[in-house]
PDB file of N, CA and C in Angstrom:
ATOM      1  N   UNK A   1     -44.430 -30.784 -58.580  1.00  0.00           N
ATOM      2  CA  UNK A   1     -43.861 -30.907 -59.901  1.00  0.00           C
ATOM      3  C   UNK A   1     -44.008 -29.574 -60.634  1.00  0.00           C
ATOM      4  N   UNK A   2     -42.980 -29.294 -61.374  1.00  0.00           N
ATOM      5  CA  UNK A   2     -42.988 -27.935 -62.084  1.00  0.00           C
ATOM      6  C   UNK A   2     -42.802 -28.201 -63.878  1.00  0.00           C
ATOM      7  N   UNK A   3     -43.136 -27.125 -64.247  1.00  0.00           N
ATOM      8  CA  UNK A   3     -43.428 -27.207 -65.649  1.00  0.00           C
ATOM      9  C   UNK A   3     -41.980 -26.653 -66.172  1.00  0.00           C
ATOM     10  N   UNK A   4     -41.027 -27.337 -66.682  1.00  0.00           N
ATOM     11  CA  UNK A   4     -39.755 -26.136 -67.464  1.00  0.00           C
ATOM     12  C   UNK A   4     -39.574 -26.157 -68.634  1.00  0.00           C
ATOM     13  N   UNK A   5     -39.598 -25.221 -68.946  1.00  0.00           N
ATOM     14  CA  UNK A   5     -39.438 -25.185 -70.993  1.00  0.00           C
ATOM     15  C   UNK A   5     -38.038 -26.048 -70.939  1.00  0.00           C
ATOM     16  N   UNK A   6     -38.259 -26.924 -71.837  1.00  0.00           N
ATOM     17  CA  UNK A   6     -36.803 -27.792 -72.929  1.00  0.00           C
ATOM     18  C   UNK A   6     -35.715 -26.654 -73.042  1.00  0.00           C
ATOM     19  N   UNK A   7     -36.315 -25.657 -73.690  1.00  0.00           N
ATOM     20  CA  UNK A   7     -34.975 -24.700 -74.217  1.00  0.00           C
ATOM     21  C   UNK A   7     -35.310 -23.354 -73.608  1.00  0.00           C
ATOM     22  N   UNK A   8     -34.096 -22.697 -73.540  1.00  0.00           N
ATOM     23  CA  UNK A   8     -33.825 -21.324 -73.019  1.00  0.00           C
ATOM     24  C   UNK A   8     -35.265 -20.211 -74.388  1.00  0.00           C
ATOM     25  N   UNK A   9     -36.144 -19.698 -73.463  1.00  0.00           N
ATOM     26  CA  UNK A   9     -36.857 -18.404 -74.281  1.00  0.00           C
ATOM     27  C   UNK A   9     -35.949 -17.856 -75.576  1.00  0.00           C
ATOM     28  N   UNK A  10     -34.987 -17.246 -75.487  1.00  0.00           N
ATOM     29  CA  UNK A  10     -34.509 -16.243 -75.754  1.00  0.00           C
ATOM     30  C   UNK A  10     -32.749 -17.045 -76.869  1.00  0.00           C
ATOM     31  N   UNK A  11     -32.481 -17.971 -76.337  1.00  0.00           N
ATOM     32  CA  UNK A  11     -31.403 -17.717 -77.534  1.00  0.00           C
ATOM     33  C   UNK A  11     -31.485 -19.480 -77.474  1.00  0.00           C
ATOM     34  N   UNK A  12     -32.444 -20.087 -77.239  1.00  0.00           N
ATOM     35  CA  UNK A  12     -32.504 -21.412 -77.652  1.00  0.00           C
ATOM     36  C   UNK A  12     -31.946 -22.559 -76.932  1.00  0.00           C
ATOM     37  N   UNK A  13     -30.912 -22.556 -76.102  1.00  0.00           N
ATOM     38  CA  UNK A  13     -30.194 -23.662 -75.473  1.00  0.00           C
ATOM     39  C   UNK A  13     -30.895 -24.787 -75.155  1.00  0.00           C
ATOM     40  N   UNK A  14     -30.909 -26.160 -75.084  1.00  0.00           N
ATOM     41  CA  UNK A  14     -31.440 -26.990 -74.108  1.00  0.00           C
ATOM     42  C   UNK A  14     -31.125 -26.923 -72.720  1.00  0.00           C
ATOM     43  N   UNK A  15     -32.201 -26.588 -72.166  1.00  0.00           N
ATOM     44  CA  UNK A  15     -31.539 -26.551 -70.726  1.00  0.00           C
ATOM     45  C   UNK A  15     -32.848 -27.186 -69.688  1.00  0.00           C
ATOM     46  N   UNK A  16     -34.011 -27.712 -70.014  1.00  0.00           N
ATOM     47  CA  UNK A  16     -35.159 -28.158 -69.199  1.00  0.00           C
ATOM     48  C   UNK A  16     -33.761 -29.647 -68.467  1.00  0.00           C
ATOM     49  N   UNK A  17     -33.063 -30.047 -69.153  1.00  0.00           N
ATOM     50  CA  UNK A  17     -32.355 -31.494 -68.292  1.00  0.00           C
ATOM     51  C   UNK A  17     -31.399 -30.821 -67.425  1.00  0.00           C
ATOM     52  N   UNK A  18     -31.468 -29.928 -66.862  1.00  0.00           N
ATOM     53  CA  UNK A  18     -29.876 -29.374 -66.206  1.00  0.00           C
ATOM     54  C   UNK A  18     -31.394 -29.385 -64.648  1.00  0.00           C
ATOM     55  N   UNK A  19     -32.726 -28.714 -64.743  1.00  0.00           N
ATOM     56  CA  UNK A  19     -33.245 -28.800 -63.639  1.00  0.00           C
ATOM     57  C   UNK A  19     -33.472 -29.482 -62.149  1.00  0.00           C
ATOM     58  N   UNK A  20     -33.553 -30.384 -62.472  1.00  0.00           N
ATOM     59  CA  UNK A  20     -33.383 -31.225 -61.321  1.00  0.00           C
ATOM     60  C   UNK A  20     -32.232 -31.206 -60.932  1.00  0.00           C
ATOM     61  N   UNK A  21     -30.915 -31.588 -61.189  1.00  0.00           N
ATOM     62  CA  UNK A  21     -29.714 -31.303 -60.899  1.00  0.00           C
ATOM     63  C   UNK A  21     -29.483 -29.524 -59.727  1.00  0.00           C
ATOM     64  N   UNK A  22     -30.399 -29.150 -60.777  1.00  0.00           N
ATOM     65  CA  UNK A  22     -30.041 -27.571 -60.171  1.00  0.00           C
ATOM     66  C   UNK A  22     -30.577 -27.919 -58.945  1.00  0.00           C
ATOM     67  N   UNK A  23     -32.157 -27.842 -58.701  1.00  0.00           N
ATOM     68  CA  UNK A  23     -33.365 -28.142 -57.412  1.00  0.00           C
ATOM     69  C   UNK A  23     -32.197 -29.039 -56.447  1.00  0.00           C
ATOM     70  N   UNK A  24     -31.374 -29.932 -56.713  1.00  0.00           N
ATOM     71  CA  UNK A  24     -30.527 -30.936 -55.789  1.00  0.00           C
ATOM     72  C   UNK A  24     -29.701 -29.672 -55.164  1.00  0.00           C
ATOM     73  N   UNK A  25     -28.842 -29.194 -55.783  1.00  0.00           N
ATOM     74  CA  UNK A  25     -27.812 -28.029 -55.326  1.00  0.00           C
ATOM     75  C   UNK A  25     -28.417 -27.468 -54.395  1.00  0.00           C
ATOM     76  N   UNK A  26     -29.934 -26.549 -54.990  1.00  0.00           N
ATOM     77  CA  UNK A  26     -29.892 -25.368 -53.929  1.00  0.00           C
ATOM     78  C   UNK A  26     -30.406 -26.161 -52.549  1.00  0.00           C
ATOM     79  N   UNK A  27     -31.488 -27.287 -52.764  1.00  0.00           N
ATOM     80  CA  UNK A  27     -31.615 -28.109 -51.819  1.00  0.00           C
ATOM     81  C   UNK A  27     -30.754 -28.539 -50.325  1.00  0.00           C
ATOM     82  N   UNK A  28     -29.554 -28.306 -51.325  1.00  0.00           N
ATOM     83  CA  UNK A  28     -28.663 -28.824 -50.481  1.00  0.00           C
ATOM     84  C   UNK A  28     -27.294 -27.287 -49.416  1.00  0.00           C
ATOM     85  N   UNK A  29     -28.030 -26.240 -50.202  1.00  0.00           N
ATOM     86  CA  UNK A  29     -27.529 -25.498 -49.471  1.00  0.00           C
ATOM     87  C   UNK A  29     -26.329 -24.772 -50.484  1.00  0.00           C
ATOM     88  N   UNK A  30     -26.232 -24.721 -51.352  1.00  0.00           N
ATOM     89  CA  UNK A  30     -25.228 -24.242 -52.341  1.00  0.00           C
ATOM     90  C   UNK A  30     -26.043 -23.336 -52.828  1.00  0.00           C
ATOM     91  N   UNK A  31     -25.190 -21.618 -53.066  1.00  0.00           N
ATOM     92  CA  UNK A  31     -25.281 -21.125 -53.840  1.00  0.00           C
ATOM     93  C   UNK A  31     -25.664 -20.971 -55.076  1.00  0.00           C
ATOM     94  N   UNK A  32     -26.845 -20.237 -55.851  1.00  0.00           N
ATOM     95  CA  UNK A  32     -27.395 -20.291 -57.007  1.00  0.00           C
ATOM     96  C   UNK A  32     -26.572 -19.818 -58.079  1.00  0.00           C
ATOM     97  N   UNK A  33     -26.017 -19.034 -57.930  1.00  0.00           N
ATOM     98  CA  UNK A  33     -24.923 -18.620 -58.569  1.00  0.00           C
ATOM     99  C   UNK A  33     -23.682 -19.620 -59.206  1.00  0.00           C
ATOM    100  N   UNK A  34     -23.158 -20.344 -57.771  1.00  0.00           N
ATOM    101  CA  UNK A  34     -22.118 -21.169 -57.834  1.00  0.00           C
ATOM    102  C   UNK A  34     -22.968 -22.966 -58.852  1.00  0.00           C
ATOM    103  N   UNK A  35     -23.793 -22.958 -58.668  1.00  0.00           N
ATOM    104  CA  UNK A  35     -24.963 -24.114 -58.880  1.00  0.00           C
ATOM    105  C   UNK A  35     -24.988 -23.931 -61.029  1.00  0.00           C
ATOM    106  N   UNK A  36     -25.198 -22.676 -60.596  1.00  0.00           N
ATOM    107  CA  UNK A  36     -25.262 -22.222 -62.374  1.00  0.00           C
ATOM    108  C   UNK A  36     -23.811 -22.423 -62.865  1.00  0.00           C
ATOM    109  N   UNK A  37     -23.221 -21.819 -62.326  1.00  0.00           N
ATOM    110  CA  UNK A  37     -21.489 -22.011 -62.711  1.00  0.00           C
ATOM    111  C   UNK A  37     -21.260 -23.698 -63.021  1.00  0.00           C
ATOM    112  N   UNK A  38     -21.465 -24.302 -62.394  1.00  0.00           N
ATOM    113  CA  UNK A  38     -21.218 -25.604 -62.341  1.00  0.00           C
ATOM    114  C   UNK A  38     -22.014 -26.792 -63.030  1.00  0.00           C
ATOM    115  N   UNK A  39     -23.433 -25.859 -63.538  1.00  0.00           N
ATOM    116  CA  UNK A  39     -23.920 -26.836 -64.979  1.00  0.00           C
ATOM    117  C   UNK A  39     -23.596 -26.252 -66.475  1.00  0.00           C
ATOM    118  N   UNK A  40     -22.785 -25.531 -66.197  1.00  0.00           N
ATOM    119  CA  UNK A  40     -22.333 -24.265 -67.400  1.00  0.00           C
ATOM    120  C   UNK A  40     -23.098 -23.372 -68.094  1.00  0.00           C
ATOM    121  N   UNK A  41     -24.328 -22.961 -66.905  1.00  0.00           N
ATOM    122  CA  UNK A  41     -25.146 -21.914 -67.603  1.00  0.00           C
ATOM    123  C   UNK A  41     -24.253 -20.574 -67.355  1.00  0.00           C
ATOM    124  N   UNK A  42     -23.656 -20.366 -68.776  1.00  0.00           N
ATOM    125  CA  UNK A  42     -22.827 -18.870 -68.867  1.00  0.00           C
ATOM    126  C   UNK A  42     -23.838 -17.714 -69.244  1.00  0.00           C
ATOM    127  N   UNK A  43     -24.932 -17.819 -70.366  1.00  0.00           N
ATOM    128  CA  UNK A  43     -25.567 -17.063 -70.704  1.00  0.00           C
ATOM    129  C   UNK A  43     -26.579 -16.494 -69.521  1.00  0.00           C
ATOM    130  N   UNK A  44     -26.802 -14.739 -69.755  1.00  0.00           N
ATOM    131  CA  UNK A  44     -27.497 -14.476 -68.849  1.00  0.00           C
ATOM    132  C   UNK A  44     -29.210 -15.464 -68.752  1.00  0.00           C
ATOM    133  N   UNK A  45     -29.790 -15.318 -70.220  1.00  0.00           N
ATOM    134  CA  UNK A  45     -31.082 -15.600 -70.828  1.00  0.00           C
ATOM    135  C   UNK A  45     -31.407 -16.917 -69.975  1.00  0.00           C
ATOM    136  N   UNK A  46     -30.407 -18.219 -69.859  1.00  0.00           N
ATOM    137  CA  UNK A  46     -30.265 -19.265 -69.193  1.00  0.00           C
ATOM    138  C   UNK A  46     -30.627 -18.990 -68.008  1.00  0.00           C
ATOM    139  N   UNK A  47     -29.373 -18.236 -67.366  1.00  0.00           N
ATOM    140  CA  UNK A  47     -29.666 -18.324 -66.264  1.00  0.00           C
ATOM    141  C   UNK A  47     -30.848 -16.897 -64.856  1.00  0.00           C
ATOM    142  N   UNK A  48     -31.434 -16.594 -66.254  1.00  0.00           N
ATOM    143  CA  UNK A  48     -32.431 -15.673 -65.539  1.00  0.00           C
ATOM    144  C   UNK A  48     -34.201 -16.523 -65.936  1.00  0.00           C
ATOM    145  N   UNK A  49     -33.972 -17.770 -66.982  1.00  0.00           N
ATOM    146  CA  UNK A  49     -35.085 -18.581 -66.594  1.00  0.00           C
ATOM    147  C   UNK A  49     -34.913 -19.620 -66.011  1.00  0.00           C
ATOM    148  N   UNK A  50     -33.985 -19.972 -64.997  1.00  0.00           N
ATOM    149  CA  UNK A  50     -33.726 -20.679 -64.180  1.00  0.00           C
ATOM    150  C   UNK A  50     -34.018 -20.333 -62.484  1.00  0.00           C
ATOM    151  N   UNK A  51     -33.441 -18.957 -62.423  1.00  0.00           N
ATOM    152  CA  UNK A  51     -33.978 -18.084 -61.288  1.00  0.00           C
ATOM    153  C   UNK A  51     -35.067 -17.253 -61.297  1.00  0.00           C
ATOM    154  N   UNK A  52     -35.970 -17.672 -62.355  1.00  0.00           N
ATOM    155  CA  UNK A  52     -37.289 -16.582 -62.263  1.00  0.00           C
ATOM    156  C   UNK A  52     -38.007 -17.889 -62.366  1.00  0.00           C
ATOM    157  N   UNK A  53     -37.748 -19.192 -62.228  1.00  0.00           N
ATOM    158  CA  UNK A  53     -39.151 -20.347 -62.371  1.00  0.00           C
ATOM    159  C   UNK A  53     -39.695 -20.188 -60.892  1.00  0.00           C
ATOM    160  N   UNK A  54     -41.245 -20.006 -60.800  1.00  0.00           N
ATOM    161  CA  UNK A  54     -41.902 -20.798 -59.697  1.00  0.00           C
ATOM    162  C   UNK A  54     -43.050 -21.748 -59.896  1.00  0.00           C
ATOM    163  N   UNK A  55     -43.443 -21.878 -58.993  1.00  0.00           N
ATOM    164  CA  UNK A  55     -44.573 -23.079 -59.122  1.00  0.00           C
ATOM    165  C   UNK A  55     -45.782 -22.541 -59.049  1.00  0.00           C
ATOM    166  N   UNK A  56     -46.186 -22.320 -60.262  1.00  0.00           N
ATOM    167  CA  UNK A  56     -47.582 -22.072 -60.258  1.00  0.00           C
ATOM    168  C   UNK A  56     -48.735 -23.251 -60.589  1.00  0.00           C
ATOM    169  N   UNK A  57     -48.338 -24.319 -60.812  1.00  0.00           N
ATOM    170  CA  UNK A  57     -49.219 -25.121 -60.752  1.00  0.00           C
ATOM    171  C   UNK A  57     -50.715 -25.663 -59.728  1.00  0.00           C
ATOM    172  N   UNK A  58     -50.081 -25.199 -58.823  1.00  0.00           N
ATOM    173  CA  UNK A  58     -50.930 -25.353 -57.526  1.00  0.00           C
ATOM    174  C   UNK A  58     -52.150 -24.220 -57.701  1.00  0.00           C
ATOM    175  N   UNK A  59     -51.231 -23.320 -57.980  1.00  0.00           N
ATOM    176  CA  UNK A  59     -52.528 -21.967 -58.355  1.00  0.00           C
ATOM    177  C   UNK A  59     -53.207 -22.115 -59.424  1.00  0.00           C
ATOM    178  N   UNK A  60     -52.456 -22.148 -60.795  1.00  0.00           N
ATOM    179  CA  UNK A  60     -53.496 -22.338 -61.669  1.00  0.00           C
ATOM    180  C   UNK A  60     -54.741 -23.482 -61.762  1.00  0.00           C
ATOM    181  N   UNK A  61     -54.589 -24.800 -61.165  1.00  0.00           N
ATOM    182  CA  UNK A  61     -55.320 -25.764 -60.872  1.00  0.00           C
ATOM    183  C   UNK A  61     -56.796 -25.504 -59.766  1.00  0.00           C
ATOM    184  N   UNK A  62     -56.757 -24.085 -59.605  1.00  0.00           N
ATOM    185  CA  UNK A  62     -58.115 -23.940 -58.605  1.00  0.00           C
ATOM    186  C   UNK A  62     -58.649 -23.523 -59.562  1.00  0.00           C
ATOM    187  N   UNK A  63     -59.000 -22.894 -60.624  1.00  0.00           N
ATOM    188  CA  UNK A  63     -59.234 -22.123 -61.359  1.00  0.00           C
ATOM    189  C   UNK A  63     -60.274 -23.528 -62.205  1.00  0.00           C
ATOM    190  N   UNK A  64     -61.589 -23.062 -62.283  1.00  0.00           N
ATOM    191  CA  UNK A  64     -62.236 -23.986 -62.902  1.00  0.00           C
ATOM    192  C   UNK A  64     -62.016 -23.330 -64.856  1.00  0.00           C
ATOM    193  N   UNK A  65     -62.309 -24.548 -65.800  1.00  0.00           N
ATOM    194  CA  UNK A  65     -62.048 -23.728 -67.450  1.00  0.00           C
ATOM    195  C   UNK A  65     -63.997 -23.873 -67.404  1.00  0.00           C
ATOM    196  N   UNK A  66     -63.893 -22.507 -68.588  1.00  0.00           N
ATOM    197  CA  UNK A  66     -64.573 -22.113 -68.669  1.00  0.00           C
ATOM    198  C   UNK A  66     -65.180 -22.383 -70.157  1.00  0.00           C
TER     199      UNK A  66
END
């Protein structure tokens, strides 16, 4: 499971509900590019926090708080 911001950083959009949809596409072998085209992420801001998410959850969770 991954963590996605609700809205785009940078110029606000809702876009955390387009994710899963996206994860199905590339899943399936479609183009990231063509995948973005087709949930109508036009803006770059959109679609450069869509292709820069990874999963750091796994990592940050070894980490005892202090």
């Amino acid at each position: 499971m991954m963590i996605i911001p609700v809205r785009c950083f940078s110029c606000g959009k809702p876009i955390g509900h387009l994710w899963e949809e996206f994860r199905k596409k590339l899943s399936s072998g479609e183009n990231p590019k063509k995948a973005l085209d087709e949930l109508g992420l036009e803006r770059t801001c959109c679609r450069s926090t869509f292709l820069g998410q990874t999963d750091l959850i796994g990592l940050v969770g070894k980490f005892k708080k202090s």
